[in-house]
Protein backbone atom coordinates (compact mmCIF):
# COMPACT_ATOMS: atom_id res chain seq x y z
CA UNK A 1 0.00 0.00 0.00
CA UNK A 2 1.59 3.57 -0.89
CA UNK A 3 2.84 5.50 1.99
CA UNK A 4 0.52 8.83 2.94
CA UNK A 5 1.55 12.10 1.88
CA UNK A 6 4.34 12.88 4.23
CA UNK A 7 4.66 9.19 5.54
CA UNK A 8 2.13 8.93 8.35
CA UNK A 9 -1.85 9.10 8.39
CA UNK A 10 -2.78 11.80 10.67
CA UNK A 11 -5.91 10.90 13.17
CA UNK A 12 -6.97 14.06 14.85
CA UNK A 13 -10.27 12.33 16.38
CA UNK A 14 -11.04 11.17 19.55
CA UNK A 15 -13.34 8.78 21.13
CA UNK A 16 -14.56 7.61 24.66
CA UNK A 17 -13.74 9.40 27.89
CA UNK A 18 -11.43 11.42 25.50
CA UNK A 19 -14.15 12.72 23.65
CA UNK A 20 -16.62 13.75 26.81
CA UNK A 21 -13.45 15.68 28.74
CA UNK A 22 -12.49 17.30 25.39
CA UNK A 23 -16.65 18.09 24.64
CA UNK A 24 -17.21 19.53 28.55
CA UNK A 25 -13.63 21.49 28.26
CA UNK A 26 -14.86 23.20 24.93
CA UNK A 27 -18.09 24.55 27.04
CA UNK A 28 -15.96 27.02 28.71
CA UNK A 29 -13.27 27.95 26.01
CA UNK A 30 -13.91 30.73 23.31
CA UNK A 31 -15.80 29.43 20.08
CA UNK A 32 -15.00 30.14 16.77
CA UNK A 33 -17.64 28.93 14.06
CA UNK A 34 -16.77 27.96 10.81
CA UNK A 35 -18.15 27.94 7.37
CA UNK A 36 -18.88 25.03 5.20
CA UNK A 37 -15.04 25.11 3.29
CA UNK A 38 -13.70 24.72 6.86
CA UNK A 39 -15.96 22.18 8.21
CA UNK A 40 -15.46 20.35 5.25
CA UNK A 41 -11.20 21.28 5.47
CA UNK A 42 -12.26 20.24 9.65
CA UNK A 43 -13.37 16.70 8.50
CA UNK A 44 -10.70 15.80 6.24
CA UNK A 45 -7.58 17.10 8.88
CA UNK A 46 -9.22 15.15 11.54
CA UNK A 47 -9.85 11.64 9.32
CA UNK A 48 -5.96 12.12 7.97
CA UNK A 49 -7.76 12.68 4.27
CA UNK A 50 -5.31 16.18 4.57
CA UNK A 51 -2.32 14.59 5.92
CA UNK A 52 0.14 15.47 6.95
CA UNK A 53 -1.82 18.18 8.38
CA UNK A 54 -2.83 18.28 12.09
CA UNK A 55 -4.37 21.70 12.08
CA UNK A 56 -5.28 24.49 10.28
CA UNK A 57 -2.03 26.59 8.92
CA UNK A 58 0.02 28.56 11.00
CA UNK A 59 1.45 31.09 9.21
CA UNK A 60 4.79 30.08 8.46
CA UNK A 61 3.16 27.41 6.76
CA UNK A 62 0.63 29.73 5.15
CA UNK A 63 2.93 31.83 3.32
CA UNK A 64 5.14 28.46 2.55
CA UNK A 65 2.47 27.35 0.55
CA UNK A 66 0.95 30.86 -1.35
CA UNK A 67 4.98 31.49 -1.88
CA UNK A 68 6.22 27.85 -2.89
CA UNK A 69 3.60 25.18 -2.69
CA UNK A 70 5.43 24.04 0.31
CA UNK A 71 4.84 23.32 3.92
CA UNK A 72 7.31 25.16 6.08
CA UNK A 73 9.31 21.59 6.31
CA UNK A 74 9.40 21.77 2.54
CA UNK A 75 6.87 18.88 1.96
CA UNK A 76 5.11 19.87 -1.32
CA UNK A 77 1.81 21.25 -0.57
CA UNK A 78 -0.36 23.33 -3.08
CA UNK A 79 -3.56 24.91 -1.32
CA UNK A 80 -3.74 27.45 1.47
CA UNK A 81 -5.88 25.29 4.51
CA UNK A 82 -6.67 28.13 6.88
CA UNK A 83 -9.44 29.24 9.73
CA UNK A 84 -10.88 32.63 9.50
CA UNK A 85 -11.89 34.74 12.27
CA UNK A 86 -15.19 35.47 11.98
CA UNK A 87 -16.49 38.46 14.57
CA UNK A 88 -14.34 41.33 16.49
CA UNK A 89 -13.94 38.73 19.27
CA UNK A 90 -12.68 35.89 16.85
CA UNK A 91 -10.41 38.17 15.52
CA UNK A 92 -9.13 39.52 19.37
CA UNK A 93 -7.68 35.64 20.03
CA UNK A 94 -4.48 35.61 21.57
CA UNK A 95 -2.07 32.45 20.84
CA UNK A 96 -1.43 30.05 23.56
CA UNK A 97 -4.71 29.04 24.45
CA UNK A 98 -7.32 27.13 23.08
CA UNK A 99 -10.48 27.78 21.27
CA UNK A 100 -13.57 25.41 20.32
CA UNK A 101 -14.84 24.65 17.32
CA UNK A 102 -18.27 25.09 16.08
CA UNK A 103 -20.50 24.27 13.09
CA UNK A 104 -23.53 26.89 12.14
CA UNK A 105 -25.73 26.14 14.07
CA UNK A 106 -23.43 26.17 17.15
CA UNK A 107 -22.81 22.69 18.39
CA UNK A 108 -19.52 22.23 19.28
CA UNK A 109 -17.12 19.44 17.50
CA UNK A 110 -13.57 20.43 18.30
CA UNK A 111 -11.06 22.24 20.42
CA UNK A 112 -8.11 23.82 18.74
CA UNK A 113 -4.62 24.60 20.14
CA UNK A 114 -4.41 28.23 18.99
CA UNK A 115 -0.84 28.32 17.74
CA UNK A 116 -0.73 31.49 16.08
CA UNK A 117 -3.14 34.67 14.60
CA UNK A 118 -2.04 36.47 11.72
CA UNK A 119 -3.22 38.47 8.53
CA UNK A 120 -3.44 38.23 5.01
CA UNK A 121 -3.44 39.95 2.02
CA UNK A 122 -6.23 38.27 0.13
CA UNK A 123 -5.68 40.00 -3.40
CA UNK A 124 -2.32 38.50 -3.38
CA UNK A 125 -3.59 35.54 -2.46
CA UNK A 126 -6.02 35.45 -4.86
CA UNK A 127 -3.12 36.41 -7.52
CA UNK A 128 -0.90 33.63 -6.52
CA UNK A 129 -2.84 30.62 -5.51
CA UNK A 130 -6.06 31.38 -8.19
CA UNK A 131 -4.27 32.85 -10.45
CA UNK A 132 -6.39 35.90 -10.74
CA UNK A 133 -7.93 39.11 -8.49
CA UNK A 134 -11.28 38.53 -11.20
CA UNK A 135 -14.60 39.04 -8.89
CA UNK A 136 -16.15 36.56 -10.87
CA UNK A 137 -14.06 33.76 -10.27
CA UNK A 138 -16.05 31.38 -6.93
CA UNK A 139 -12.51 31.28 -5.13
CA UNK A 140 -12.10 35.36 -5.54
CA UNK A 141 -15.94 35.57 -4.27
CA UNK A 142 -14.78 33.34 -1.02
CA UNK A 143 -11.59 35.14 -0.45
CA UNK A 144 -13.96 38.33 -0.11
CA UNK A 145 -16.46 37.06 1.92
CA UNK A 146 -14.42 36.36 4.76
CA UNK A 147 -11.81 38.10 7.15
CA UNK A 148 -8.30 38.33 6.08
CA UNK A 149 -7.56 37.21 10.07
CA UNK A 150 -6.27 33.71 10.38
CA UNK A 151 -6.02 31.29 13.31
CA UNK A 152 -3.53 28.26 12.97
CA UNK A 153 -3.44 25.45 15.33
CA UNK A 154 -3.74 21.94 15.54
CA UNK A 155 -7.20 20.46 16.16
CA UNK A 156 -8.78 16.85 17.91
CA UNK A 157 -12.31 16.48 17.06
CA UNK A 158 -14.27 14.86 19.94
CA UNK A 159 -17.84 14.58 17.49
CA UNK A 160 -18.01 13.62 14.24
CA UNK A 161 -19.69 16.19 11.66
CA UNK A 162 -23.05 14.56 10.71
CA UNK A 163 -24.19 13.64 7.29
CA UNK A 164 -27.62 12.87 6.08
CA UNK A 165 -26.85 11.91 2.75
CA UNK A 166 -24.61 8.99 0.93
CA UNK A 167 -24.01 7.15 4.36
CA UNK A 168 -23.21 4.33 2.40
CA UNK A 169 -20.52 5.91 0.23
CA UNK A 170 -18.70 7.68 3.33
CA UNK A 171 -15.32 6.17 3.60
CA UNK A 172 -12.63 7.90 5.48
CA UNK A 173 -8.77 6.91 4.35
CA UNK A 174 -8.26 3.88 6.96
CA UNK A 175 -11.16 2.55 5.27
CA UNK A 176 -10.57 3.18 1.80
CA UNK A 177 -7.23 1.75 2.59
CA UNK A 178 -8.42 -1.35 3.76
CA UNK A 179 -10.90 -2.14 1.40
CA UNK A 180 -8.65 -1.89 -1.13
CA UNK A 181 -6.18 -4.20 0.44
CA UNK A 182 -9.22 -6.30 1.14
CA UNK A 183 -9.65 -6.83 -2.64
CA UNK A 184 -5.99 -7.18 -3.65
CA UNK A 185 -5.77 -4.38 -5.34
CA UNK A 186 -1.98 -3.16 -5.89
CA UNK A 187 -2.62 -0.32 -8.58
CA UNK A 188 -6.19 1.71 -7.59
CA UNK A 189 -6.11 5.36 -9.85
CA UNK A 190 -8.91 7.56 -8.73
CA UNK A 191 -10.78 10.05 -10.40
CA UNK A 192 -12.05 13.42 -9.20
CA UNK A 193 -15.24 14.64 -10.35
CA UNK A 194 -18.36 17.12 -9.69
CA UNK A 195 -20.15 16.54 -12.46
CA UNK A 196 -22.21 13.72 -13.56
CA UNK A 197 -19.69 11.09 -16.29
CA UNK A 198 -20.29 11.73 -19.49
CA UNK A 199 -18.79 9.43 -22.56
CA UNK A 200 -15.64 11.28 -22.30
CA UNK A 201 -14.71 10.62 -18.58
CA UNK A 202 -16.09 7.39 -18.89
CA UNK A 203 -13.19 6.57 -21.57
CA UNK A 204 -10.63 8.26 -19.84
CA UNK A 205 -11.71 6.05 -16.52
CA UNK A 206 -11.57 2.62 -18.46
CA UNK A 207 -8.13 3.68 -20.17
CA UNK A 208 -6.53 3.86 -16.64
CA UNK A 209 -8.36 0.68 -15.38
CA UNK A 210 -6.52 -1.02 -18.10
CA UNK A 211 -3.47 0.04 -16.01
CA UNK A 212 -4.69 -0.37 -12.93
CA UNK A 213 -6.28 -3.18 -10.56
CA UNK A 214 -8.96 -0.65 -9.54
CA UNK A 215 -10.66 2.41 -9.97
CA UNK A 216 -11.88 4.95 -7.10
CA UNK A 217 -14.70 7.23 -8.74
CA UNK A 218 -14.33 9.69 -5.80
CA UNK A 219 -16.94 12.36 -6.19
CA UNK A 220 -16.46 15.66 -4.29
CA UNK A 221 -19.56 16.61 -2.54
CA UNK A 222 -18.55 19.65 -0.25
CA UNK A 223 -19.12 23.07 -1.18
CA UNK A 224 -19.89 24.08 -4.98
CA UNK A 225 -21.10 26.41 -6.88
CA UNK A 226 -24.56 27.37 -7.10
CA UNK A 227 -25.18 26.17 -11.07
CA UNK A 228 -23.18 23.49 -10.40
CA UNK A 229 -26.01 20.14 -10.48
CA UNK A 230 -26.50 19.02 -7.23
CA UNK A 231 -25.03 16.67 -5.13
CA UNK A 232 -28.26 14.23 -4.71
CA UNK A 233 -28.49 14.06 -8.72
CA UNK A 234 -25.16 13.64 -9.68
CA UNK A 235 -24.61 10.59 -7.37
CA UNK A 236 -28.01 8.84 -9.09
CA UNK A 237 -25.63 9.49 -12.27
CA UNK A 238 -22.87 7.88 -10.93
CA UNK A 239 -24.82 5.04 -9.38
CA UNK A 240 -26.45 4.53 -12.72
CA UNK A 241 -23.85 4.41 -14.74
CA UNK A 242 -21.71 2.05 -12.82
CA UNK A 243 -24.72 -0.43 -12.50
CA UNK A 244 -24.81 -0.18 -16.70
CA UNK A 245 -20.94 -0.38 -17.67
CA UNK A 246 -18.70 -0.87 -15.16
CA UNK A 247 -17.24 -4.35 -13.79
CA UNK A 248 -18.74 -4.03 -10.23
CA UNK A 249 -15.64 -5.92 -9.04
CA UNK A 250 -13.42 -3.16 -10.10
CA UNK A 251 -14.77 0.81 -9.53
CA UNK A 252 -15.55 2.17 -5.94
CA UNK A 253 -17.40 4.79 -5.44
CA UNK A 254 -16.89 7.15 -2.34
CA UNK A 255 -17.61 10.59 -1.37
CA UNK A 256 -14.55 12.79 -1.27
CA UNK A 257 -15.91 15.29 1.52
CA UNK A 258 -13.91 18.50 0.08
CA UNK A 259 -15.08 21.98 -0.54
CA UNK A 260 -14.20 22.81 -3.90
CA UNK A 261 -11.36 25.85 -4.50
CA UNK A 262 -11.60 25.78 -8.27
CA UNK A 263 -7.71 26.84 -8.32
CA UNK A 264 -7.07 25.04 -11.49
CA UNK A 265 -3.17 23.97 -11.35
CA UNK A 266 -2.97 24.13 -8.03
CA UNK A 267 -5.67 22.33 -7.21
CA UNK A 268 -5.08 19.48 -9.25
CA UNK A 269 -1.80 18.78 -7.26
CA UNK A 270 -3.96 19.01 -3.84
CA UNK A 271 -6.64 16.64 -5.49
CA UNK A 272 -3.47 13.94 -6.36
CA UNK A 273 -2.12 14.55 -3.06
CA UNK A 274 -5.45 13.72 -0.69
CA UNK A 275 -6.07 10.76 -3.25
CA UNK A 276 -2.78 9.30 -2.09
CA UNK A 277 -4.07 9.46 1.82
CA UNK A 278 -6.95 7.31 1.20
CA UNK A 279 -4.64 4.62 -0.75
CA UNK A 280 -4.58 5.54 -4.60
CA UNK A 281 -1.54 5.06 -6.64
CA UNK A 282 -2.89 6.65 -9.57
CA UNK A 283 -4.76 9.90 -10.49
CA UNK A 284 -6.30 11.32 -13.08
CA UNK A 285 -5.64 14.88 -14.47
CA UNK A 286 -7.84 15.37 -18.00
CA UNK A 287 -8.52 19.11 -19.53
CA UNK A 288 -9.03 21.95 -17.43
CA UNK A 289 -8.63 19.83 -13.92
CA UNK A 290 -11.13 21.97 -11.23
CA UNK A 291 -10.84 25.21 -13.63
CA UNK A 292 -13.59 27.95 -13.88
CA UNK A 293 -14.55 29.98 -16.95
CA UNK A 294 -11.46 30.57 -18.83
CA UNK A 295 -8.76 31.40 -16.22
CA UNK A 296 -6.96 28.52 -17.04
CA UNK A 297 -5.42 27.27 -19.89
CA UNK A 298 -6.67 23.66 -21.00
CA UNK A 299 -3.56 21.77 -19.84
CA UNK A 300 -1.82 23.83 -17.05
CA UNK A 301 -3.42 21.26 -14.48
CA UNK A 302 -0.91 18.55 -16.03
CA UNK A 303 2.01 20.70 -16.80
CA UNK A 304 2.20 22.33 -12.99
CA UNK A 305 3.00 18.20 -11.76
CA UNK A 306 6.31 18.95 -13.82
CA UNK A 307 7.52 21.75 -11.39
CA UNK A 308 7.90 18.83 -9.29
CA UNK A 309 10.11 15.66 -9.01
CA UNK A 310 8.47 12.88 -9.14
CA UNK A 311 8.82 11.58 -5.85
CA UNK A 312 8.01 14.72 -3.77
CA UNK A 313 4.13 13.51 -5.21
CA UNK A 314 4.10 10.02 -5.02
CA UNK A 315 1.50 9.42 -6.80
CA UNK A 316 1.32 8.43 -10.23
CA UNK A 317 -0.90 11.25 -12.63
CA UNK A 318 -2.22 10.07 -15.78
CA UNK A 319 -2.55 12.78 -17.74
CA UNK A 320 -5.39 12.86 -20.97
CA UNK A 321 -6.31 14.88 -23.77
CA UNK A 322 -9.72 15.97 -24.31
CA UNK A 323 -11.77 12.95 -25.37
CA UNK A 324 -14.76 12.59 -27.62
CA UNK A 325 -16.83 10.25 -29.91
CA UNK A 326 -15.48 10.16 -33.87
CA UNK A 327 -17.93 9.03 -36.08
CA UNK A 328 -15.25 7.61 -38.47
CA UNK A 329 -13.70 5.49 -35.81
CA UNK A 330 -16.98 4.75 -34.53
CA UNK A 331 -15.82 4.71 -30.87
CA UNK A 332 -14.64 6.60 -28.71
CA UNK A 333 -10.84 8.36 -28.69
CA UNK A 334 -8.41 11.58 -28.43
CA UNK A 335 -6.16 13.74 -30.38
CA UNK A 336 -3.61 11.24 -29.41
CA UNK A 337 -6.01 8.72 -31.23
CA UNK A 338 -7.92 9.20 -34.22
CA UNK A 339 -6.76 10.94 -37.43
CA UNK A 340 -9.83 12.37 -38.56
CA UNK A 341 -10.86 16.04 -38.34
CA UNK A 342 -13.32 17.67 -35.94
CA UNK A 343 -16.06 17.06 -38.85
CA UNK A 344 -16.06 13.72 -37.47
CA UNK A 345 -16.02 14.36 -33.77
CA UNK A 346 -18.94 14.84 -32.33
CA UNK A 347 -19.06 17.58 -29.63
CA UNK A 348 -21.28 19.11 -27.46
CA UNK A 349 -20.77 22.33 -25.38
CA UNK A 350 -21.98 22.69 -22.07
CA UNK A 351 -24.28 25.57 -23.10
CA UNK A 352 -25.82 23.20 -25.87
CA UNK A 353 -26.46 20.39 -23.23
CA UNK A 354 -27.72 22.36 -20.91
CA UNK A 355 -30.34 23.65 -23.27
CA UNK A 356 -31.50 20.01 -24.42
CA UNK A 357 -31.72 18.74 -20.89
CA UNK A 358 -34.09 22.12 -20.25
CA UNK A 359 -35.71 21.09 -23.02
CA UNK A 360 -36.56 17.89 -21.60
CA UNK A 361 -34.13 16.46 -24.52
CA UNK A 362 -32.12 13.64 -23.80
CA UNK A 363 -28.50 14.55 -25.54
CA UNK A 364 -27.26 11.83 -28.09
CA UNK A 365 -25.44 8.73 -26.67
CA UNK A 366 -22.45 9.74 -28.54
CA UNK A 367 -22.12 12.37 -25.37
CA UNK A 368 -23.58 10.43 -22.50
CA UNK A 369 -25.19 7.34 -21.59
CA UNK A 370 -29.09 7.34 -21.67
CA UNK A 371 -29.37 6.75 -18.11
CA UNK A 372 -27.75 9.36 -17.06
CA UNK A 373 -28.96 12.27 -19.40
CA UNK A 374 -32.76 10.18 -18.09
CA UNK A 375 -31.65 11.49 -14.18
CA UNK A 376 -30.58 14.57 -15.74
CA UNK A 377 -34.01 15.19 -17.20
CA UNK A 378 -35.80 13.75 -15.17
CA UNK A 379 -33.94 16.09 -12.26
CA UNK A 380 -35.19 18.92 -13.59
CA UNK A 381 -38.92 17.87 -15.18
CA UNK A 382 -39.95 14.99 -13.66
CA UNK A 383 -40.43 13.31 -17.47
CA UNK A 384 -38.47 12.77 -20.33
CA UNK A 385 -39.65 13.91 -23.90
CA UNK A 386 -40.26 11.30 -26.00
């Protein structure tokens, strides 16, 4: 089984008489809430899904990563995983105590050594790490919306954040882990995804699982954006479509519990990274890898892994070109491929599918399966044209 990103899974939870001394302590200690990117950032530290963090950033390890994509140790590290003070008080904190941690709706699920307090300049931020100060990119929105204050420190989490959806596809790394080893599997290469598989992702998925003894479709189903389909209908996609055309003795599918950054490069290397926590050997990186609009160019998320050796990621990326159906070849392939000109591709932009399926249209199985453009009909009509 491949090592963890930094050689040890982190496990930041408690249980037992642990948990109740940690839960009564956090009664009397300040509380800071957080929003749904950190309770989602929250779950993964404490699970080891973010080793080898323990905490949220201090700020050595803050600017480390804007400035180099390194932790302060100079373990590769691409994303910025960071706790914002909230109100005056938050923001008051002094290091060398401890603070609780609280969801929305204020129940408590964490104490936090508070290690440090610092500011930011977000617009740099934004610059470096997104790649642009554009309002109208999600991550610039975010970086707006809350304080430029930080708190760093390392965290235990004495109750587990509740979920009443996809109980059944919740696995934390030690499970993945084990399952995997459970089934033999040597090679697994995941894939990261929030939108439902079309034809395209589908062939990139069974290209690697000739590679590989196993595939981990590993949906993210934290934070999104608002037009992005939700989380309840893409997963009847997924389910669909591996019940259709998948060996069921080869593809898992489990919810990857992240927020989503839409940082492009960088966040390509963070999704490779994480995968490599819950066991995966192999990753995926196809066209535009978590990229918004047109702030990235269509490959940067596979040329950033070469700013890195090889072994400072560990894990294996696979890298594709855009895929589509050619009517020539009659099957599905890539520039790499076929030999025939776009005349015989066929294509579909997102635009033009997103008008069929509000049409009540199901879009040509050239483009997707007919199961899954049904759920994506149906999602939004109830009824499928005939």
């Amino acid at each position: 089984m491949i090592d963890p990103h930094g050689g040890t899974l982190i496990d930041r939870t408690v249980s037992g008489e642990e948990a109740d001394q940690l839960a009564r302590e956090a009664e009397g200690l300040p509380r800071v809430v957080l929003n749904r990117r950190e309770m989602a950032d929250l779950e993964m530290i404490a699970c080891g899904a973010m080793s080898p963090l323990e905490g949220f950033m201090t700020e050595a390890d803050y600017r480390a990563v804007v400035d180099s994509m390194r932790l302060a140790s100079g373990l590769v590290w691409s994303l910025p995983v960071v706790l914002s003070a909230k109100t005056e008080e938050e923001q008051k904190l002094r290091p060398g105590g401890r603070v609780a941690l609280a969801d929305g709706n204020g129940v408590l699920l964490a104490v936090m050594d508070l290690e440090d307090r610092y500011e930011v300049d977000h617009a740099r931020e934004a610059e470096v790490v997104l790649r642009t100060t554009n309002e109208a990119h999600p991550g610039v929105q975010y970086l707006k919306s809350i304080s430029p204050v930080y708190l760093g420190g390392k965290i235990r989490l004495f109750r587990r954040i509740e979920h009443g959806d996809f109980a059944q596809y919740r696995r934390e790394p030690k499970e993945t882990r084990a399952l995997f080893e459970s089934k033999g599997w040597k090679r697994i290469v995941a894939f990261q995804t929030r939108n439902p598989i079309h034809r395209a992702h589908e062939y990139l998925q069974k290209c690697a699982l000739e590679l590989c003894d196993g595939l981990l479709i590993h949906p993210l189903m934290g934070e999104t954006k608002k037009d992005d389909i939700p989380a309840e209908v893409r997963m009847r996609c997924y389910e669909a479509l591996i019940e259709g055309y998948y060996p069921q003795d080869r593809v898992v599918l489990s919810v990857f519990p992240a927020a989503m950054r839409y940082a492009g490069p960088r966040e390509a290397i963070f999704h490779a990274l994480v995968r490599k926590n819950y066991g995966c050997t192999h990753f995926i990186v196809g066209r535009d890898h978590a990229g918004v609009g047109d702030y990235y160019g269509t490959y940067d998320a596979q040329l950033i892994f070469g700013e890195f050796d090889a072994d400072e990621i560990g894990i294996t990326p696979l890298f594709f070109d855009h895929a589509f159906y050619c009517k020539k070849c009659e099957n599905m392939a890539s520039t790499k491929t076929c030999p025939h000109g776009k005349e015989e591709h066929v294509f579909f932009s997102g635009t033009k599918v997103r008008e069929m399926l509000a049409a009540g249209e199901l879009p040509p199985p050239e483009f997707t399966r007919p199961e899954v453009a049904k759920v994506l009909v149906e999602s939004m009509h109830g009824e499928v044209k005939a």
